[in-house]
N, C-alpha and C. Protein backbone atom coordinates (compact mmCIF):
# COMPACT_ATOMS: atom_id res chain seq x y z
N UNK A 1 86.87 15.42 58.16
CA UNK A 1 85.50 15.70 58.51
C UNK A 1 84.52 15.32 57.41
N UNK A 2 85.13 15.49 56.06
CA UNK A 2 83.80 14.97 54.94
C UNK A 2 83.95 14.08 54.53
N UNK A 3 83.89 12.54 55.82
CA UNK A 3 84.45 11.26 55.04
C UNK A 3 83.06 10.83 54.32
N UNK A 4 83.27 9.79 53.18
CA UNK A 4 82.06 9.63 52.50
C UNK A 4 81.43 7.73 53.20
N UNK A 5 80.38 7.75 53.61
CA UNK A 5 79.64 6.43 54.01
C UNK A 5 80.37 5.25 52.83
N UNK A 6 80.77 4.48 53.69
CA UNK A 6 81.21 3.22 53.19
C UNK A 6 79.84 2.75 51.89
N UNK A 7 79.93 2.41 50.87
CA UNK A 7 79.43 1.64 49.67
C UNK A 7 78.35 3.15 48.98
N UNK A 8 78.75 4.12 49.42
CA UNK A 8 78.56 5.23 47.73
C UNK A 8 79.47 6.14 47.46
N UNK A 9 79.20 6.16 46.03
CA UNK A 9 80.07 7.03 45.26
C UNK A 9 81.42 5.91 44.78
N UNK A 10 82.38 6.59 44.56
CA UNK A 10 84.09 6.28 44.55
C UNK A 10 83.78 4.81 43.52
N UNK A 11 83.98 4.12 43.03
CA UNK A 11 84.48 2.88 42.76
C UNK A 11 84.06 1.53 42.73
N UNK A 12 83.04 1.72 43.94
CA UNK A 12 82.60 0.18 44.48
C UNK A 12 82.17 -0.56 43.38
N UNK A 13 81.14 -1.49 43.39
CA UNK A 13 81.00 -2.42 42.66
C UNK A 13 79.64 -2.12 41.21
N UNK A 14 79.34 -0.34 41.69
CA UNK A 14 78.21 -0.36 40.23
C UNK A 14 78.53 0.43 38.83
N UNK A 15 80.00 0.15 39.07
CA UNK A 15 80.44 0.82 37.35
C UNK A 15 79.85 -0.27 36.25
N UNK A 16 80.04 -1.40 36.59
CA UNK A 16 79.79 -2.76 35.69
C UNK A 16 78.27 -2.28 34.63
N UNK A 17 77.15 -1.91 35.71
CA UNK A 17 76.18 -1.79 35.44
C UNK A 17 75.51 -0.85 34.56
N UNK A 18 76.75 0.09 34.47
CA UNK A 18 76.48 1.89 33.95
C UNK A 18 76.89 1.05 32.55
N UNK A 19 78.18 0.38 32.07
CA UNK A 19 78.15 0.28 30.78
C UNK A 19 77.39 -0.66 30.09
N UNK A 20 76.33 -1.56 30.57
CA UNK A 20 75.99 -2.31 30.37
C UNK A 20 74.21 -1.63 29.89
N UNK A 21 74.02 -0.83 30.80
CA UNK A 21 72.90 0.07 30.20
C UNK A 21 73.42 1.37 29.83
N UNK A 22 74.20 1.07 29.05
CA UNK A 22 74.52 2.68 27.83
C UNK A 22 73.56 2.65 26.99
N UNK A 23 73.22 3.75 26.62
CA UNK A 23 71.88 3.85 25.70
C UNK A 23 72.61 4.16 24.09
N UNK A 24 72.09 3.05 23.44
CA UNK A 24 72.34 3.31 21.95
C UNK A 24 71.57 4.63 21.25
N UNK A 25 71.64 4.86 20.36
CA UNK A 25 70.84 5.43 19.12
C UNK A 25 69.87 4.95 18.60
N UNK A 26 68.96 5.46 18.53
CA UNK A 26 67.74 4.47 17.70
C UNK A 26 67.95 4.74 16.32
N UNK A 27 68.80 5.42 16.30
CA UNK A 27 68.74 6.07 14.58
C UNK A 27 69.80 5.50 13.98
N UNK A 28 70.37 4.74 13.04
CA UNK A 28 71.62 4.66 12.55
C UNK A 28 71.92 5.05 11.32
N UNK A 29 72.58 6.15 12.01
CA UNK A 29 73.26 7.14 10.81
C UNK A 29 74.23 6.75 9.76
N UNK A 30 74.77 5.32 10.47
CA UNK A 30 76.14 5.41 9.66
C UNK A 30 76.40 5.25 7.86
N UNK A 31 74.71 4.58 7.38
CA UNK A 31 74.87 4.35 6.24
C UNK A 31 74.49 5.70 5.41
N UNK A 32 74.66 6.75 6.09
CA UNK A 32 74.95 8.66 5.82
C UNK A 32 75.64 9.22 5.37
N UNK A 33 76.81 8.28 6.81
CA UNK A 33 78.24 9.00 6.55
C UNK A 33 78.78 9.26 5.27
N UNK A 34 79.13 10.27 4.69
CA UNK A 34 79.88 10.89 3.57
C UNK A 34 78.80 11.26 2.54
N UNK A 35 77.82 11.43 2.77
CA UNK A 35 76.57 11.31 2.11
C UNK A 35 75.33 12.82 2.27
N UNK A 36 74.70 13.75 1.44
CA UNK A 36 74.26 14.88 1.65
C UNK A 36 73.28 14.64 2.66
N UNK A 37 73.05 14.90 3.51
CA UNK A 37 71.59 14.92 4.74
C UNK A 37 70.82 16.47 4.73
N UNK A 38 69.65 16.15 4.69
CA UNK A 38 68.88 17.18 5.51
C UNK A 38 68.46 17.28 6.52
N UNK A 39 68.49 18.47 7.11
CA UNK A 39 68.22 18.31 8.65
C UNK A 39 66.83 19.60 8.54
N UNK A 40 66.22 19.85 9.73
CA UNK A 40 65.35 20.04 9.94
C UNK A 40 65.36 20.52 11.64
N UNK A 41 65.26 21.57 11.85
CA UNK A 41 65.54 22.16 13.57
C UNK A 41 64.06 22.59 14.32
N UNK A 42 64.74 22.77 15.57
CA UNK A 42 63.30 23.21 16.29
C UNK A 42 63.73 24.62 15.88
N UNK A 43 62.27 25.76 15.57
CA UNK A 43 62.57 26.48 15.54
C UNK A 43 62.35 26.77 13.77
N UNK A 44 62.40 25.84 13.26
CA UNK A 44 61.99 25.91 11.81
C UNK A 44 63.39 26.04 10.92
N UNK A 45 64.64 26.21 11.74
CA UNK A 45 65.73 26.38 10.06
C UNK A 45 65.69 25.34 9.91
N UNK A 46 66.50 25.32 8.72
CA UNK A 46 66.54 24.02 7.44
C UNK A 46 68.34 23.91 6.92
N UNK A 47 68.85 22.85 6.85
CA UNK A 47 70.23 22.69 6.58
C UNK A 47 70.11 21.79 5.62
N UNK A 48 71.24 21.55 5.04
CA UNK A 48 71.84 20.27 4.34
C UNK A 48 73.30 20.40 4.32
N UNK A 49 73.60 19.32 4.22
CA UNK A 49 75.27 19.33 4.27
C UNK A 49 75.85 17.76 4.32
N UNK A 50 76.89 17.51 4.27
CA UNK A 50 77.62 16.12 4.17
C UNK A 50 78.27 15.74 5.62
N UNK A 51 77.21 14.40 6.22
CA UNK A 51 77.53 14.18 7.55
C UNK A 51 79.08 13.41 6.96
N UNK A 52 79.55 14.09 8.40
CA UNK A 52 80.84 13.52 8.44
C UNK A 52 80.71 12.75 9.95
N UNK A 53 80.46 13.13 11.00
CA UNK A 53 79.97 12.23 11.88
C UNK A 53 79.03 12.71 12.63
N UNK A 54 78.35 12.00 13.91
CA UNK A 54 77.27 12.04 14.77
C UNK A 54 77.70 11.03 16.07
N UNK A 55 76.49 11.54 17.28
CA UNK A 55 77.14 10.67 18.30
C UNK A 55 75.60 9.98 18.75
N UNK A 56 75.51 9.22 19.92
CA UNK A 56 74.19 8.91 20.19
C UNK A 56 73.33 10.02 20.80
N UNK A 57 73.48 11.27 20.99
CA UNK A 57 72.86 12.01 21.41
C UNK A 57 72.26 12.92 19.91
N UNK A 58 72.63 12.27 18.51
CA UNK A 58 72.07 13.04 17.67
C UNK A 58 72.84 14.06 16.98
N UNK A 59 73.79 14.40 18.10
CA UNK A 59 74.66 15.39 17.95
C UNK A 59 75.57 15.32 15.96
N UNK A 60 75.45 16.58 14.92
CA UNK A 60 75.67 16.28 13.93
C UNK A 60 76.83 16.74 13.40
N UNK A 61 77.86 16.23 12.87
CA UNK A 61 79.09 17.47 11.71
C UNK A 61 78.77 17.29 11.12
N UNK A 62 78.60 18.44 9.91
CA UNK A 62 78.09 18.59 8.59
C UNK A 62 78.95 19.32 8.00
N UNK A 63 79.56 19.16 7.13
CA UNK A 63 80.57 19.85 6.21
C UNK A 63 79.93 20.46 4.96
N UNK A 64 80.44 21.52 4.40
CA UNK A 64 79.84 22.32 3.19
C UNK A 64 78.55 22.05 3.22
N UNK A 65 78.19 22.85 4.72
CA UNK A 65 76.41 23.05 5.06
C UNK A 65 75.67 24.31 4.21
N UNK A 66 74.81 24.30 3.93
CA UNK A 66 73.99 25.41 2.92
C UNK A 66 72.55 25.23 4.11
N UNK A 67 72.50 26.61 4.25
CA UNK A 67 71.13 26.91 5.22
C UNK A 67 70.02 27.19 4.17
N UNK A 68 68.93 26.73 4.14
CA UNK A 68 67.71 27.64 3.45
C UNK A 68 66.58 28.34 4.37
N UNK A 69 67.13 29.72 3.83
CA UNK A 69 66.75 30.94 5.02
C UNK A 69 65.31 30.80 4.10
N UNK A 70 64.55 31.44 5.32
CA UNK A 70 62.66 31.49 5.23
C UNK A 70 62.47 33.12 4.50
N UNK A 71 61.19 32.70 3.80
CA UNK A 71 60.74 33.74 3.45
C UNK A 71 60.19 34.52 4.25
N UNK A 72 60.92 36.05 4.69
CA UNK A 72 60.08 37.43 5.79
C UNK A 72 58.96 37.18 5.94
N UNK A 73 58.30 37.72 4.63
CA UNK A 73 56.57 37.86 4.66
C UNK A 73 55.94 36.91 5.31
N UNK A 74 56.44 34.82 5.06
CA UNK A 74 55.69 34.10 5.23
C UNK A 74 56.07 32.65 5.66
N UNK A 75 56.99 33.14 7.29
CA UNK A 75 57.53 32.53 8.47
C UNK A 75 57.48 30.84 7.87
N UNK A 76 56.83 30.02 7.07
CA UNK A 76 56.74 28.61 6.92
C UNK A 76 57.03 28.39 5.72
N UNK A 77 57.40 29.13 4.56
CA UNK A 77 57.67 29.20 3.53
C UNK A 77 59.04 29.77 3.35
N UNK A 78 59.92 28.14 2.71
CA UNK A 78 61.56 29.13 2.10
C UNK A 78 61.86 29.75 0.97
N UNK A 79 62.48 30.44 1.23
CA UNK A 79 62.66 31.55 0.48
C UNK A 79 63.93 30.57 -0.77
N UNK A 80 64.02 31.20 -1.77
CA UNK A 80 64.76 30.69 -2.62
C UNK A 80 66.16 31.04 -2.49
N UNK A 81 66.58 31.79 -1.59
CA UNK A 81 68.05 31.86 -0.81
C UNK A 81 68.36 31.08 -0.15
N UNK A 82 69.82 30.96 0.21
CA UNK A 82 70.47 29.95 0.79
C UNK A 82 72.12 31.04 1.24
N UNK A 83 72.81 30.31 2.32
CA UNK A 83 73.50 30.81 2.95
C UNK A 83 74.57 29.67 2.91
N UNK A 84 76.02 29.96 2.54
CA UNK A 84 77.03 28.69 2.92
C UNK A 84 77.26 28.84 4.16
N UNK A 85 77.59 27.65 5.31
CA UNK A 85 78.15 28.15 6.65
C UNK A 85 79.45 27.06 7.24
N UNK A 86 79.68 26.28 5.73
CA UNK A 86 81.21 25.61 6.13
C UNK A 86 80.68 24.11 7.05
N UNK A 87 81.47 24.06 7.71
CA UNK A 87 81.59 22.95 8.63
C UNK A 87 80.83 22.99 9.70
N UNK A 88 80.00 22.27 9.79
CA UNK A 88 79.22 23.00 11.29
C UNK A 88 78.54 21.80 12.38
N UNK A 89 79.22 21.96 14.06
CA UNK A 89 78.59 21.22 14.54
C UNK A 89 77.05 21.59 15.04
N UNK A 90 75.99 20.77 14.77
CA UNK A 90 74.62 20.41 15.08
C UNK A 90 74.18 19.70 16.44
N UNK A 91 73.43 20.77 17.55
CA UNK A 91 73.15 20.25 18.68
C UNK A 91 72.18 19.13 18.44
N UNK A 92 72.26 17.68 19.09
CA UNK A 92 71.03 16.75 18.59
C UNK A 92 69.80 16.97 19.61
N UNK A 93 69.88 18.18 20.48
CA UNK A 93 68.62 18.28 20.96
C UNK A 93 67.31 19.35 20.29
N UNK A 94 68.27 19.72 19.42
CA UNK A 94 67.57 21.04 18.35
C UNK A 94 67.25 20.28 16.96
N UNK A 95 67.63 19.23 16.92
CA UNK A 95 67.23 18.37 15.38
C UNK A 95 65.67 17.56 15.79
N UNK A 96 65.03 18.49 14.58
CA UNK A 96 63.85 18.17 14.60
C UNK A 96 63.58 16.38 13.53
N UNK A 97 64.03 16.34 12.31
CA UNK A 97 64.36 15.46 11.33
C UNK A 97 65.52 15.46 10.97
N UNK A 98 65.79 14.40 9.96
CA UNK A 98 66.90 14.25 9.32
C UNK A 98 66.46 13.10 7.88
N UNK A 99 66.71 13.40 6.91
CA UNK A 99 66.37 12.55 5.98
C UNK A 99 67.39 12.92 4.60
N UNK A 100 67.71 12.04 3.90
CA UNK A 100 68.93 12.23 2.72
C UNK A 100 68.75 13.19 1.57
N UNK A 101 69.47 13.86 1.42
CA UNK A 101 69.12 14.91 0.37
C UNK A 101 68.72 14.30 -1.03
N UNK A 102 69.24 13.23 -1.56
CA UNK A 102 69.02 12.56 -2.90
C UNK A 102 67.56 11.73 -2.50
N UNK A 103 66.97 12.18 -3.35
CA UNK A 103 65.39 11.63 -3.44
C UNK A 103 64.51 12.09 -2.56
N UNK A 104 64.38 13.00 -2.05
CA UNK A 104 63.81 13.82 -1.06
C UNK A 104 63.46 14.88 -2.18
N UNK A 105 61.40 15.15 -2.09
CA UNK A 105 60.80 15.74 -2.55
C UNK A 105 59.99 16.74 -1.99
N UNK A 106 59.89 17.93 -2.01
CA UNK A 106 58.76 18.39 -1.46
C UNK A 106 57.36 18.09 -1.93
N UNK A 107 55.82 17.96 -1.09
CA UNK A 107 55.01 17.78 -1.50
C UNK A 107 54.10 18.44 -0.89
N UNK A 108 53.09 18.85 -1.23
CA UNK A 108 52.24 19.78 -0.79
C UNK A 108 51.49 19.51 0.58
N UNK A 109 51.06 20.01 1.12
CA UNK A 109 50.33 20.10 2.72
C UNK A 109 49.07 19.73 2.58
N UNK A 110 48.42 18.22 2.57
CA UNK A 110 47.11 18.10 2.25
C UNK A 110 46.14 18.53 3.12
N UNK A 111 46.41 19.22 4.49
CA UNK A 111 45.71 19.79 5.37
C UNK A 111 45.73 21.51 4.95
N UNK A 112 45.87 21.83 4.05
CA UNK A 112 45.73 23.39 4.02
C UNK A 112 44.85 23.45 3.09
N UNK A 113 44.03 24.16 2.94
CA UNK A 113 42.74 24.50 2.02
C UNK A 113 43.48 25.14 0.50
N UNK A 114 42.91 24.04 -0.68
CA UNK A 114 43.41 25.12 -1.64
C UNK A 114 43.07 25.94 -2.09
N UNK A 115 43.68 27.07 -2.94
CA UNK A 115 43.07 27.98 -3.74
C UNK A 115 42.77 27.40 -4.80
N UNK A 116 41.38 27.35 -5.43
CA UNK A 116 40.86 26.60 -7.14
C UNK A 116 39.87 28.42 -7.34
């Protein structure tokens, strides 16, 4: 009773087409691999750790990851703690950035008014 209409689904002739538009990465991580990264989440945490791999969806392993937890009082500001959390896989729909831990500076917010 649930036969399926001749030419969809099953097999026919549009697999060819599916691998042919696989969607790459725009990002290429690979010159990373084994290398400290920072990451950056929705949601505001902050990681670093040593990619060991990634897929085209972003998706991250990070080995001997260190979190830098936020300061209570002042939700956008980290706190000078940090948390080890080992090996850890990274959803790539929650990665906000990613940029290499060696030569990576913080610099001040030229849109915030200073105190003089």
């Amino acid at each position: 009773m649930s036969e399926k209409p001749k030419g969809s689904g099953g097999g026919g002739g549009g697999g060819d087409n599916k691998e042919k538009r696989r969607k790459e990465s725009i990002l290429d991580l690979s010159k990373y691999l084994e290398k400290t990264i920072r990451v950056k989440f929705a949601g505001g945490r902050e990681a670093a750790g040593v990619l060991k791999g990634y897929d085209p969806l972003l998706n991250l392993v990070l080995d001997n990851t260190v979190e830098y937890l936020r300061d209570p009082d002042e939700p956008f500001k980290l706190a000078e703690e940090t948390r080890s959390l080992g090996l850890v896989v990274c959803r790539g729909t929650s990665v906000v950035l990613i940029c290499p831990q060696d030569g990576m500076e913080s610099i001040q917010n030229p849109f915030i008014a200073q105190d003089n």
